[in-house]
Structure formats: C-alpha cells, structure tokens
PDB file of N, CA and C in Angstrom:
ATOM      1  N   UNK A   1      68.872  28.706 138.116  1.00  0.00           N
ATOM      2  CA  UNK A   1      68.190  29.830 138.687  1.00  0.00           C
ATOM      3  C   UNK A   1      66.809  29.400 139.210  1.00  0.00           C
ATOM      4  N   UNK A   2      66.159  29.527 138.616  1.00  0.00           N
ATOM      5  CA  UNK A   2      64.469  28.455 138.885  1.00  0.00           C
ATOM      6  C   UNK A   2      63.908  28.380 137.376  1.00  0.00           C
ATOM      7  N   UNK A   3      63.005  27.481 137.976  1.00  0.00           N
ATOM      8  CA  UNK A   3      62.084  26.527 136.787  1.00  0.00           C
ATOM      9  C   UNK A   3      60.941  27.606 136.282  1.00  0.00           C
ATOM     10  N   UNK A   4      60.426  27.283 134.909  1.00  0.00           N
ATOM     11  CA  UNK A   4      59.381  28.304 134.558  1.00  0.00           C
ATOM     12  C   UNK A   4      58.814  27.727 133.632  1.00  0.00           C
ATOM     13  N   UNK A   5      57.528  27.393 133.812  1.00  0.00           N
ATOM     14  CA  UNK A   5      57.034  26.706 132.984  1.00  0.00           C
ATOM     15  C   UNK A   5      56.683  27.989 131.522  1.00  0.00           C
ATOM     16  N   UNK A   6      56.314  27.161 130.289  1.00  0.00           N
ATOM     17  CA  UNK A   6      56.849  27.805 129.005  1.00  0.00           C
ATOM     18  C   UNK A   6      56.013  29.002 128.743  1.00  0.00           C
ATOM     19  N   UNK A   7      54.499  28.815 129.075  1.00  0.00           N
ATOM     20  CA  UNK A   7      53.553  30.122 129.102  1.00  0.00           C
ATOM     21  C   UNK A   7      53.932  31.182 130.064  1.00  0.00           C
ATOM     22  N   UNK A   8      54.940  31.523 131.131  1.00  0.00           N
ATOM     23  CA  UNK A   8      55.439  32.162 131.740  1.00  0.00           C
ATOM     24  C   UNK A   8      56.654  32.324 131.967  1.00  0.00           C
ATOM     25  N   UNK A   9      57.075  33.975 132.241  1.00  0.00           N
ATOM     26  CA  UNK A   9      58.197  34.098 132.654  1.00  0.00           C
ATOM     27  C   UNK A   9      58.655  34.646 133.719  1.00  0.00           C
ATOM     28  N   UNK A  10      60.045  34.721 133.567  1.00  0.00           N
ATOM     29  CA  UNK A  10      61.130  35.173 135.005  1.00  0.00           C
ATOM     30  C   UNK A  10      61.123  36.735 134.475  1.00  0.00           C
ATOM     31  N   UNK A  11      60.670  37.269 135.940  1.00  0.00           N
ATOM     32  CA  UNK A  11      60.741  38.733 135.541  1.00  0.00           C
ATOM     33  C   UNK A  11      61.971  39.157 136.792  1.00  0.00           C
ATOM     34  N   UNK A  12      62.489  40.359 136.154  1.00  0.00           N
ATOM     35  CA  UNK A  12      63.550  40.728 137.248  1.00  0.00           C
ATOM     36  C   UNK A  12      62.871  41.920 137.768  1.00  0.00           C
ATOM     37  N   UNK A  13      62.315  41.980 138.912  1.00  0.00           N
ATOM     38  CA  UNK A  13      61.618  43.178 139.878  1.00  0.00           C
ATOM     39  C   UNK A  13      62.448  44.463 139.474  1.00  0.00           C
ATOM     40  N   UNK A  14      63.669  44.541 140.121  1.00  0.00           N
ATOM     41  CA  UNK A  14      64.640  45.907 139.978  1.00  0.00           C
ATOM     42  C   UNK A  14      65.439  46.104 138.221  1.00  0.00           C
ATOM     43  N   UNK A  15      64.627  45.325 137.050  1.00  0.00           N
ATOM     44  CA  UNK A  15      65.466  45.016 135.662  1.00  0.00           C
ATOM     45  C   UNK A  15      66.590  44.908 135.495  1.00  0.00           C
ATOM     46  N   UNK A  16      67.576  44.244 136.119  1.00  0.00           N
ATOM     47  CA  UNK A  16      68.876  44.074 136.367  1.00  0.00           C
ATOM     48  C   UNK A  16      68.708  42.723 135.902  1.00  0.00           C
ATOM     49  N   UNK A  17      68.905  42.568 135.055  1.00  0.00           N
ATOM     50  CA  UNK A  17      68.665  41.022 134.870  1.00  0.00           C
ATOM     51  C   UNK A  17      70.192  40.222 135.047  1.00  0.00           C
ATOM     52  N   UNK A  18      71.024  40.950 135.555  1.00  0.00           N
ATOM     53  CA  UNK A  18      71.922  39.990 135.836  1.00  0.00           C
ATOM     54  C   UNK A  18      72.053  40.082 137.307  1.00  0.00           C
ATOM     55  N   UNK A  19      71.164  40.408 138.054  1.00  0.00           N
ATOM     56  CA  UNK A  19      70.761  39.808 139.099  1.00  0.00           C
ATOM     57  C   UNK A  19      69.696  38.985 139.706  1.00  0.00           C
ATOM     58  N   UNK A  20      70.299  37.875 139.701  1.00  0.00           N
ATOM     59  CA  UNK A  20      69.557  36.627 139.800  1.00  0.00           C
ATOM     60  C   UNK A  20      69.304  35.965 141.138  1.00  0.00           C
ATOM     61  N   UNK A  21      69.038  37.154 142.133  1.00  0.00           N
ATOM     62  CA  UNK A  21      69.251  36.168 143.610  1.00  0.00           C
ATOM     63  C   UNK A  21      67.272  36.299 143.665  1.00  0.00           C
ATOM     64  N   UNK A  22      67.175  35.231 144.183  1.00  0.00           N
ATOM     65  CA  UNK A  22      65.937  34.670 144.591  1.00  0.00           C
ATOM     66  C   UNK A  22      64.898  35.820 144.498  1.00  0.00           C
ATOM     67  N   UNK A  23      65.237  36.980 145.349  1.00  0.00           N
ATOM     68  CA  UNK A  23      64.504  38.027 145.827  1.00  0.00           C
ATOM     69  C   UNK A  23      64.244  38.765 144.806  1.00  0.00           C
ATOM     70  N   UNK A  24      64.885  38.909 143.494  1.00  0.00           N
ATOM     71  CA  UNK A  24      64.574  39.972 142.325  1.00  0.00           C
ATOM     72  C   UNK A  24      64.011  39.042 141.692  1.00  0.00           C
ATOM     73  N   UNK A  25      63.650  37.793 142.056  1.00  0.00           N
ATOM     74  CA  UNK A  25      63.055  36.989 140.631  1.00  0.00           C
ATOM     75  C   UNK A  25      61.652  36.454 140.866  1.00  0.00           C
ATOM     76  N   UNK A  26      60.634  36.629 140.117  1.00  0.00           N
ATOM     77  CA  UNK A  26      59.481  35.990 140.603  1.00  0.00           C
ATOM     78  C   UNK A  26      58.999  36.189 139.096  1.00  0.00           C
ATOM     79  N   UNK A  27      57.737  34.723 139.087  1.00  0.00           N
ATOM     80  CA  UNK A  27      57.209  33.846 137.478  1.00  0.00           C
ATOM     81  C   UNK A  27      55.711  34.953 137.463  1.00  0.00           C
ATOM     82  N   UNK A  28      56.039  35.409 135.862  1.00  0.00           N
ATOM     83  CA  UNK A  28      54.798  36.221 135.609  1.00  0.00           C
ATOM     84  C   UNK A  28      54.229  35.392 134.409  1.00  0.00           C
ATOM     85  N   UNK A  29      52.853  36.200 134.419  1.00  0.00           N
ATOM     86  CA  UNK A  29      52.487  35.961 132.419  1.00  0.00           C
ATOM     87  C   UNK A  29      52.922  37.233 132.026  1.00  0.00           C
ATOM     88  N   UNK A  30      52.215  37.483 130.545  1.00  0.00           N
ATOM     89  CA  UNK A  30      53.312  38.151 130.228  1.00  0.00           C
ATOM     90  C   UNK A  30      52.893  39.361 130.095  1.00  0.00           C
ATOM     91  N   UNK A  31      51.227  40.056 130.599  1.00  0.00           N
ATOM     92  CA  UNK A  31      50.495  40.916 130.653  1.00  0.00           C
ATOM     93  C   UNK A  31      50.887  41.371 131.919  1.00  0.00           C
ATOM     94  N   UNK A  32      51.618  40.533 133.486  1.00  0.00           N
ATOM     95  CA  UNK A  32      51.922  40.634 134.302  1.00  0.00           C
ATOM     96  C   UNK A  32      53.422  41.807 134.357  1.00  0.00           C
ATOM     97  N   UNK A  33      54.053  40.902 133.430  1.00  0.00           N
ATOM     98  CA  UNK A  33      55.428  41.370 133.547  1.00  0.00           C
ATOM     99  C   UNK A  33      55.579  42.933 132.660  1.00  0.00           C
ATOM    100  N   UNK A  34      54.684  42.687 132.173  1.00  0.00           N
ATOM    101  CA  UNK A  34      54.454  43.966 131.191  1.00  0.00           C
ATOM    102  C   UNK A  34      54.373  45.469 132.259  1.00  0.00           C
ATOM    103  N   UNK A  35      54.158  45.245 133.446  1.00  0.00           N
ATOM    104  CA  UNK A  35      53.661  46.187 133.749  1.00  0.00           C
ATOM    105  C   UNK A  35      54.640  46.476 134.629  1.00  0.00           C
ATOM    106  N   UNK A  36      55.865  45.859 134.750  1.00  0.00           N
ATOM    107  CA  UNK A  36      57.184  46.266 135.381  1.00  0.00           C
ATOM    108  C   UNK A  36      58.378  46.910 134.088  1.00  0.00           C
ATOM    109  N   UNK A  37      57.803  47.533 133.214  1.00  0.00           N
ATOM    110  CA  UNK A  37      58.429  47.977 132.647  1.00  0.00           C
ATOM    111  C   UNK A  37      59.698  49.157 132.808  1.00  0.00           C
ATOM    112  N   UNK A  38      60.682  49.404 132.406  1.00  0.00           N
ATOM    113  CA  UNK A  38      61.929  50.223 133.329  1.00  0.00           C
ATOM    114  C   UNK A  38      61.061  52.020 132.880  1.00  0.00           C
ATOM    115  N   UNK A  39      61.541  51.920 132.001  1.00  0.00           N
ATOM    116  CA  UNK A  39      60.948  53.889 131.425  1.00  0.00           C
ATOM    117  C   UNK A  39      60.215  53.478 130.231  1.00  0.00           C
ATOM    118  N   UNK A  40      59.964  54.275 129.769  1.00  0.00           N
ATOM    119  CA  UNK A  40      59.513  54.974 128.684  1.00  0.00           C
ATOM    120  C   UNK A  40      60.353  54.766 127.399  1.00  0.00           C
ATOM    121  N   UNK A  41      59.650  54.577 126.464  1.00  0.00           N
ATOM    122  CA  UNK A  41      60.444  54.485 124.821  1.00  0.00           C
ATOM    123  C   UNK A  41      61.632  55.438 124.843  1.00  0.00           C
ATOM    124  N   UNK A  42      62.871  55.020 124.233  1.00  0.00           N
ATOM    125  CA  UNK A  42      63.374  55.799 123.784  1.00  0.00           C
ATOM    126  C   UNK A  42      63.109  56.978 122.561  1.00  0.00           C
ATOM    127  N   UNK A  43      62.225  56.871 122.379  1.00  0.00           N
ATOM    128  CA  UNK A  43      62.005  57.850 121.320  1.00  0.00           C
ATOM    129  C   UNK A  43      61.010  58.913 121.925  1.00  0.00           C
ATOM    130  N   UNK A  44      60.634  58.761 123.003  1.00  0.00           N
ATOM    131  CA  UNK A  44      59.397  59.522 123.863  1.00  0.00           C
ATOM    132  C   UNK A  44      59.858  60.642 124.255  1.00  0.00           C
ATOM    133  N   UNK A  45      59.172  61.466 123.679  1.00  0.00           N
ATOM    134  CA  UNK A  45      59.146  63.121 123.613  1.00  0.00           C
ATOM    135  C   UNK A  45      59.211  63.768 125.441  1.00  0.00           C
ATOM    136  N   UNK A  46      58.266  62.626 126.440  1.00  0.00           N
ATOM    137  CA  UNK A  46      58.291  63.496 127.501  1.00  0.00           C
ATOM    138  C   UNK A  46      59.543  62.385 128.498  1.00  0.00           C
ATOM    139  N   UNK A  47      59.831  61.451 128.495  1.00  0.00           N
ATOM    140  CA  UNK A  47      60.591  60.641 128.617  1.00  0.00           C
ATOM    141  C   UNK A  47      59.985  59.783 130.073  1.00  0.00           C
ATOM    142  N   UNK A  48      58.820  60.055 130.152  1.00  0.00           N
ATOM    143  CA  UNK A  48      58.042  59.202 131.527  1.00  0.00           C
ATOM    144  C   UNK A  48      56.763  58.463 130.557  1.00  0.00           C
ATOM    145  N   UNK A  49      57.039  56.830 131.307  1.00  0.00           N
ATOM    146  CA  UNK A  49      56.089  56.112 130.643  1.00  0.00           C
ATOM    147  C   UNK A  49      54.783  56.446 130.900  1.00  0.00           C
ATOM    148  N   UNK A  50      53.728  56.204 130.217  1.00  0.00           N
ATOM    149  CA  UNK A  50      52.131  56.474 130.217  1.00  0.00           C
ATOM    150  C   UNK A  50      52.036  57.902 130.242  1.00  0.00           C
ATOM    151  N   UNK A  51      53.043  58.746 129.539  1.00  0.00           N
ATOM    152  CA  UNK A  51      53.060  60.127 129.533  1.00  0.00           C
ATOM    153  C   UNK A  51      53.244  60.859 128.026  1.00  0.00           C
ATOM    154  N   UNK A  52      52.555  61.382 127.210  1.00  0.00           N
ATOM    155  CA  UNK A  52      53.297  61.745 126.057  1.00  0.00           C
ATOM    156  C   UNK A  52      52.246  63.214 124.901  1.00  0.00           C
ATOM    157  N   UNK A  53      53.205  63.973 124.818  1.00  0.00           N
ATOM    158  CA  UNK A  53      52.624  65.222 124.321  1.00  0.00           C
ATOM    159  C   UNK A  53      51.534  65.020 122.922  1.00  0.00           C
ATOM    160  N   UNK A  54      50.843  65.630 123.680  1.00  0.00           N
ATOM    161  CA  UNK A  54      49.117  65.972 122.423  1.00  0.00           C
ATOM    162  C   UNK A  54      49.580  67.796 121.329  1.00  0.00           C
ATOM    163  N   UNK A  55      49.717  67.001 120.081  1.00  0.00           N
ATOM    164  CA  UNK A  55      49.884  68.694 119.593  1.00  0.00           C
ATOM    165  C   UNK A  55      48.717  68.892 119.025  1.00  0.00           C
ATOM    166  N   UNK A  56      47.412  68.515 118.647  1.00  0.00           N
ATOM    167  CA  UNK A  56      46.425  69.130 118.635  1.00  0.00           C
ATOM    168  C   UNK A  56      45.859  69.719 120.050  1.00  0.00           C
ATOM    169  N   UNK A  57      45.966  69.185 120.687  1.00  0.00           N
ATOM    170  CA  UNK A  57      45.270  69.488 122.202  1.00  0.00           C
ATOM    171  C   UNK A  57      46.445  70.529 122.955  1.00  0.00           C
ATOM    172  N   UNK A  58      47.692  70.076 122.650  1.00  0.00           N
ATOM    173  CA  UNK A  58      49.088  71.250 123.196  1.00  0.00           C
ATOM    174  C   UNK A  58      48.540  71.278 124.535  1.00  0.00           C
ATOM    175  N   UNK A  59      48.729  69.602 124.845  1.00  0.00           N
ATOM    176  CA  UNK A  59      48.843  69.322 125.986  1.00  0.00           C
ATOM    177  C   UNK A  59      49.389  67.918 126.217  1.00  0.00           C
ATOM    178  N   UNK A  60      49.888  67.635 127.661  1.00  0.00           N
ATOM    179  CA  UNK A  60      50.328  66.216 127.999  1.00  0.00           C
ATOM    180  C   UNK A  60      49.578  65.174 128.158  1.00  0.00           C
ATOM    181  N   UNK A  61      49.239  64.152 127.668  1.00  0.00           N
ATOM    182  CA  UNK A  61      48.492  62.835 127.910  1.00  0.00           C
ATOM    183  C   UNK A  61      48.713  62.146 128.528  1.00  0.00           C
ATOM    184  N   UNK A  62      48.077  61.356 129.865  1.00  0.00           N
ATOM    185  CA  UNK A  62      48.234  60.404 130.512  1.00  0.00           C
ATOM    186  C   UNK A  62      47.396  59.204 130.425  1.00  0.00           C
ATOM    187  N   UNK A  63      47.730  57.910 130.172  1.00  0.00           N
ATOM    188  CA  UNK A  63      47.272  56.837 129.672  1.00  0.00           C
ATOM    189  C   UNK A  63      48.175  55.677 130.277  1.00  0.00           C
ATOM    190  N   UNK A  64      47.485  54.551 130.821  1.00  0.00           N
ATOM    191  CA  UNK A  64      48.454  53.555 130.811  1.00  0.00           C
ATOM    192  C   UNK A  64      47.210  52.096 130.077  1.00  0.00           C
ATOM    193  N   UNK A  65      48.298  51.008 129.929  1.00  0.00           N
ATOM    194  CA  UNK A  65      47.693  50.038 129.125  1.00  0.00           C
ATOM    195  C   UNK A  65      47.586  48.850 129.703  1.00  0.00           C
ATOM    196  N   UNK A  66      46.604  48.477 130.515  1.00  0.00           N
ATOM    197  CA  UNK A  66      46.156  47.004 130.651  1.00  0.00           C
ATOM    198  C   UNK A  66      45.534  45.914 130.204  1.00  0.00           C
ATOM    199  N   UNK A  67      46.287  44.721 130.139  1.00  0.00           N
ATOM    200  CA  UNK A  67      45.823  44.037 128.946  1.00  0.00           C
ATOM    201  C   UNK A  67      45.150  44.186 127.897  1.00  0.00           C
ATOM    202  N   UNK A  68      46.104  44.964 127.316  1.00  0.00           N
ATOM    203  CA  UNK A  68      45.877  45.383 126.024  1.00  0.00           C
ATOM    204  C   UNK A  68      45.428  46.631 125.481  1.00  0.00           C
ATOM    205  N   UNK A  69      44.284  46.810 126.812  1.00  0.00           N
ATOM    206  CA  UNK A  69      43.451  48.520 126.554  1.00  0.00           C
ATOM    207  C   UNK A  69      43.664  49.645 126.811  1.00  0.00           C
ATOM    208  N   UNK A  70      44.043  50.562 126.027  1.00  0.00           N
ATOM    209  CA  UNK A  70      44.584  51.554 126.783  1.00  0.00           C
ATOM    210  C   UNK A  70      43.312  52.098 127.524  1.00  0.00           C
ATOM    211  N   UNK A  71      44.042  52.956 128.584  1.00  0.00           N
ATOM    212  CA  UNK A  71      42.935  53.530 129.511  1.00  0.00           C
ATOM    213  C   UNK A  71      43.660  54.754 129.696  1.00  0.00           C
ATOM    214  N   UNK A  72      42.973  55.770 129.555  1.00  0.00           N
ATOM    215  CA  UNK A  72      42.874  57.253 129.170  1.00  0.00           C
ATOM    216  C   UNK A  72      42.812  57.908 130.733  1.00  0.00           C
ATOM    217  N   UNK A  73      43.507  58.450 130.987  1.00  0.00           N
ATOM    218  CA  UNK A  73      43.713  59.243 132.808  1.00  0.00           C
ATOM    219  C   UNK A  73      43.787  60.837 132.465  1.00  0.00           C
ATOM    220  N   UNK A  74      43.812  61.430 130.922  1.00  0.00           N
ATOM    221  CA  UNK A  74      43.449  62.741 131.739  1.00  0.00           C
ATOM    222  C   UNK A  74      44.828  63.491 130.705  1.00  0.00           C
ATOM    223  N   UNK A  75      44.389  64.767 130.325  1.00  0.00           N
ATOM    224  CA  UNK A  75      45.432  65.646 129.470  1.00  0.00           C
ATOM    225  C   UNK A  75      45.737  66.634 130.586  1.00  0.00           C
ATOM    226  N   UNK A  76      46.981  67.372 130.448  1.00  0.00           N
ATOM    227  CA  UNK A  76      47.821  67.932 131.602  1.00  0.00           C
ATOM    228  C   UNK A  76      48.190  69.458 131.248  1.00  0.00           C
ATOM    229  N   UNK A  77      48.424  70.401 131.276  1.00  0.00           N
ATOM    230  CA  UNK A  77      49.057  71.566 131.107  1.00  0.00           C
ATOM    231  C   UNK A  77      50.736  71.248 131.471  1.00  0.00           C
ATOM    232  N   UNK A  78      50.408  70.590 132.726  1.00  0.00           N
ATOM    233  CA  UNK A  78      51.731  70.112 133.174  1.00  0.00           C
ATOM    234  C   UNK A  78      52.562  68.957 133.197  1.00  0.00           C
ATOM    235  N   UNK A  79      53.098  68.083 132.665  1.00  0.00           N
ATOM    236  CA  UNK A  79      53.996  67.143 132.893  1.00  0.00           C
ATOM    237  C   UNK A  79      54.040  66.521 133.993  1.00  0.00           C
ATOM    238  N   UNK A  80      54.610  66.996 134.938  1.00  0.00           N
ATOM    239  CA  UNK A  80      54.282  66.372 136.637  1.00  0.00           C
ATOM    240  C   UNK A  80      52.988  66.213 136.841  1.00  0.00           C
ATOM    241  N   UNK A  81      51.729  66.856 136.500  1.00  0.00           N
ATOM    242  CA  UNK A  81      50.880  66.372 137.245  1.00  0.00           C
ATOM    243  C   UNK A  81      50.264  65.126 135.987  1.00  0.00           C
ATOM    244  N   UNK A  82      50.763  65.058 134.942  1.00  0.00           N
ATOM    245  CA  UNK A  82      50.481  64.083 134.405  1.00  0.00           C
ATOM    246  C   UNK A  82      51.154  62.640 134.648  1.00  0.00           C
ATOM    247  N   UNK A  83      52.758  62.705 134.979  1.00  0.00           N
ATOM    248  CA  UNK A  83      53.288  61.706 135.367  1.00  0.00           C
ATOM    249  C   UNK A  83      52.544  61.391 136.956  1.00  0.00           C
ATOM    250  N   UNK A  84      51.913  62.206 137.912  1.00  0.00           N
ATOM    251  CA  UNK A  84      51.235  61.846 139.254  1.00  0.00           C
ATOM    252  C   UNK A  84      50.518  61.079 139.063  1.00  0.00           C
ATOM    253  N   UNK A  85      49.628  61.265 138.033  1.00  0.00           N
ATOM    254  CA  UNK A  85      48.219  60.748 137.239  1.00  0.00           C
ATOM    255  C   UNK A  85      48.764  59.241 136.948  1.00  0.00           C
ATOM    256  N   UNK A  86      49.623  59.143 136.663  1.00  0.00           N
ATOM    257  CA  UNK A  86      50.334  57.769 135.712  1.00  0.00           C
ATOM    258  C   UNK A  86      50.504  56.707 137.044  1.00  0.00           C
ATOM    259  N   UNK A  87      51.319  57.728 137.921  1.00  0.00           N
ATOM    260  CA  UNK A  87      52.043  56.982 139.093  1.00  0.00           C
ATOM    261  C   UNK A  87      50.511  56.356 140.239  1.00  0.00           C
ATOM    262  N   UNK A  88      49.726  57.105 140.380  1.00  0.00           N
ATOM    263  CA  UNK A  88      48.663  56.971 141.078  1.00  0.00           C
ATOM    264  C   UNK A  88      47.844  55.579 140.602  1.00  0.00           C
ATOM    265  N   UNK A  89      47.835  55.793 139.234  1.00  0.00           N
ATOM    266  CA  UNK A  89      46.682  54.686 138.632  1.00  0.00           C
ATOM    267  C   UNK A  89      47.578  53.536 138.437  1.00  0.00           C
ATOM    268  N   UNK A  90      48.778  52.875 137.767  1.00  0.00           N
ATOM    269  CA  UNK A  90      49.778  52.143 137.904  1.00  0.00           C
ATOM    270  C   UNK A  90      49.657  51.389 139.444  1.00  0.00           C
ATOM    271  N   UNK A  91      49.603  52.250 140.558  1.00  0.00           N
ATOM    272  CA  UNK A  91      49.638  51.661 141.682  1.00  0.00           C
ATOM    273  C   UNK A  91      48.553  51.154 142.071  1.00  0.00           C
ATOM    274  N   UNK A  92      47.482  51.809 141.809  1.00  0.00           N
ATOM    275  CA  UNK A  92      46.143  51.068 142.365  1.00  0.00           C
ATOM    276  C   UNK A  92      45.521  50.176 141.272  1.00  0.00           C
ATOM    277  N   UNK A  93      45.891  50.032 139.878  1.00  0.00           N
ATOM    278  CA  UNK A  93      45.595  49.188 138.651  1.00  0.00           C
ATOM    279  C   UNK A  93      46.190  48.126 138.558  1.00  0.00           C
ATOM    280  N   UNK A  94      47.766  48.446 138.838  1.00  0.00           N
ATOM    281  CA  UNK A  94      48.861  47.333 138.410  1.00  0.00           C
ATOM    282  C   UNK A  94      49.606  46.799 139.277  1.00  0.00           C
ATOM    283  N   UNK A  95      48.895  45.830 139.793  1.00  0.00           N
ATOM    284  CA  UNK A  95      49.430  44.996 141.086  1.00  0.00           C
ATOM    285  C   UNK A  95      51.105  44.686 141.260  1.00  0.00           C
ATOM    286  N   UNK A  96      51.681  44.543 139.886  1.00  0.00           N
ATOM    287  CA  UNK A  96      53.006  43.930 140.014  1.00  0.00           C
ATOM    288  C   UNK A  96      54.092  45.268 139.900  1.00  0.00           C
ATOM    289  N   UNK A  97      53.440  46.555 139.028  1.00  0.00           N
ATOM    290  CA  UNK A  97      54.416  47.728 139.417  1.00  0.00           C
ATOM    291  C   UNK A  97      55.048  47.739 140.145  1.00  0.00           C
ATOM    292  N   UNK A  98      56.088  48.643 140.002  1.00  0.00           N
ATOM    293  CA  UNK A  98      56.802  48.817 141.181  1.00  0.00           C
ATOM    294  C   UNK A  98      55.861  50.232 142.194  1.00  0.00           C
ATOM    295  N   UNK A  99      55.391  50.644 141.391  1.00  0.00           N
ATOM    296  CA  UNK A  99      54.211  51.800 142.364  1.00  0.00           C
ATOM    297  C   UNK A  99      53.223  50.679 143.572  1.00  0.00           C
ATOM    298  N   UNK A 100      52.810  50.022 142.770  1.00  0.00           N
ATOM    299  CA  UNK A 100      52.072  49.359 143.565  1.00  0.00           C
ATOM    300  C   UNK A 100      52.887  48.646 144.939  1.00  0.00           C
ATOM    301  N   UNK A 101      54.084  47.908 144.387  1.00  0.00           N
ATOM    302  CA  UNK A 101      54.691  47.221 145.104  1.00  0.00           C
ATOM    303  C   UNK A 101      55.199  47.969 146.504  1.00  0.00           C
ATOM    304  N   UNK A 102      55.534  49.506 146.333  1.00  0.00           N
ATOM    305  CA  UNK A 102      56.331  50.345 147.043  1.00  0.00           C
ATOM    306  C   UNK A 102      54.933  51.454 148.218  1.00  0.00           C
ATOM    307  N   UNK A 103      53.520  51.038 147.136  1.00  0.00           N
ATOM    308  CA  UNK A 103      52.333  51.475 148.056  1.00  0.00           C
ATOM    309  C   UNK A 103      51.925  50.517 149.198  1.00  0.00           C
ATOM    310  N   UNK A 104      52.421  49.236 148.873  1.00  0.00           N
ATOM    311  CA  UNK A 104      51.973  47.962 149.617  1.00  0.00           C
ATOM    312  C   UNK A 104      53.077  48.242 151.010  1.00  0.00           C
ATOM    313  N   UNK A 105      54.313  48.762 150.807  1.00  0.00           N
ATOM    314  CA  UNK A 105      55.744  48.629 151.807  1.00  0.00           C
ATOM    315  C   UNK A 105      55.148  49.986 152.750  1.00  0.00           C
ATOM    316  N   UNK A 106      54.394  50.729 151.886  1.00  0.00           N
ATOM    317  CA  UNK A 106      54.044  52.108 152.655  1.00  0.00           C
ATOM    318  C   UNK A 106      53.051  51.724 153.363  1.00  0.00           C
ATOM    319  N   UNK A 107      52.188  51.286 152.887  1.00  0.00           N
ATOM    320  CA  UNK A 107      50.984  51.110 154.355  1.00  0.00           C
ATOM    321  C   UNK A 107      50.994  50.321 155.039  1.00  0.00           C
ATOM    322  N   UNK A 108      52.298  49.033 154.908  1.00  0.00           N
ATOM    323  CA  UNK A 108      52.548  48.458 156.340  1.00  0.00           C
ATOM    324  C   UNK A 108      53.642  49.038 156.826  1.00  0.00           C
ATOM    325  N   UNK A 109      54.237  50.120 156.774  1.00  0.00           N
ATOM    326  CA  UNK A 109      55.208  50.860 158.098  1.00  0.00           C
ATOM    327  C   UNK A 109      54.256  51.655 158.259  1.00  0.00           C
TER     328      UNK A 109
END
C-alpha cells in the first residue's frame, strides 16, 4: 500500500479502511488523524460529535478538541445550531476534517 514511517500513520479520508486506493490514503500524526474522526461515541446522548447534552444547564454543548484542549464553542437550546457551531469551527480549526476539506472544494468552484 505505502510506506509510513513509525511516528505516523495511514489515515483513510472517507474511513473505509478497506479502501486502499492512493486517493483515500494520506500519512498523518496522530493529533492529525484524530480529527477525521467518523461520528460520535456510541454511547452519545445527541449522536453528533463535539455535541452533547448539559443537564445542569438543560442545554446542548458544543466543544471540539485540539491537541488535547478542549475548546468550548457555546451551549444551544437547539441541537442543530449546536452541531452548526461544531461544523463551522472543525472547518476553520481542523485542517484535515472533512469540513475543512469540503470548505477548501467550495471556494475553488
């Protein structure tokens, strides 16, 4: 498939990892690859990543985590506008997202 040296890995862009053609595969670290994650925990109450219900506050939390820190985006009444919140900052924070990746395809058409 290709070479990877040992401090890095093969990340699969679309998580199909049994697709291995050239184009889904590119060498991350591992703070990199972290941030192509598919969803959200299975155990997650709202089921969208960097999204998850406050019952003191009885409200939605939006947060995502870069190297290491979480970073705090904002409590929601609503769900959607908390997952917007998620999707917005992901794209302009997290270069290797797929938000980001799909903001980069949008402003060159």
């Amino acid at each position: 498939m290709t070479s990877c040296p040992d401090d890095l890995q093969v990340d699969h862009f679309n998580n199909d990892t049994l697709n291995n053609r050239r184009g889904n595969l590119r060498i991350l670290n591992n703070s990199e690859n972290q941030q192509n994650l598919k969803s959200a925990q299975r155990n997650s109450r709202s089921g969208i990543l960097g999204v998850y219900w406050s019952k003191k506050d009885r409200k939605w939390i939006a947060q995502i985590e870069i190297n290491g820190k979480k970073n705090y985006l904002g409590s929601f009444t609503h769900i959607l506008a908390a997952s917007n919140a998620v999707k917005k900052a992901r794209a302009k924070l997290m270069p290797y997202s797929k938000e980001a990746v799909a903001l980069r395809l949008k402003e060159k058409a």
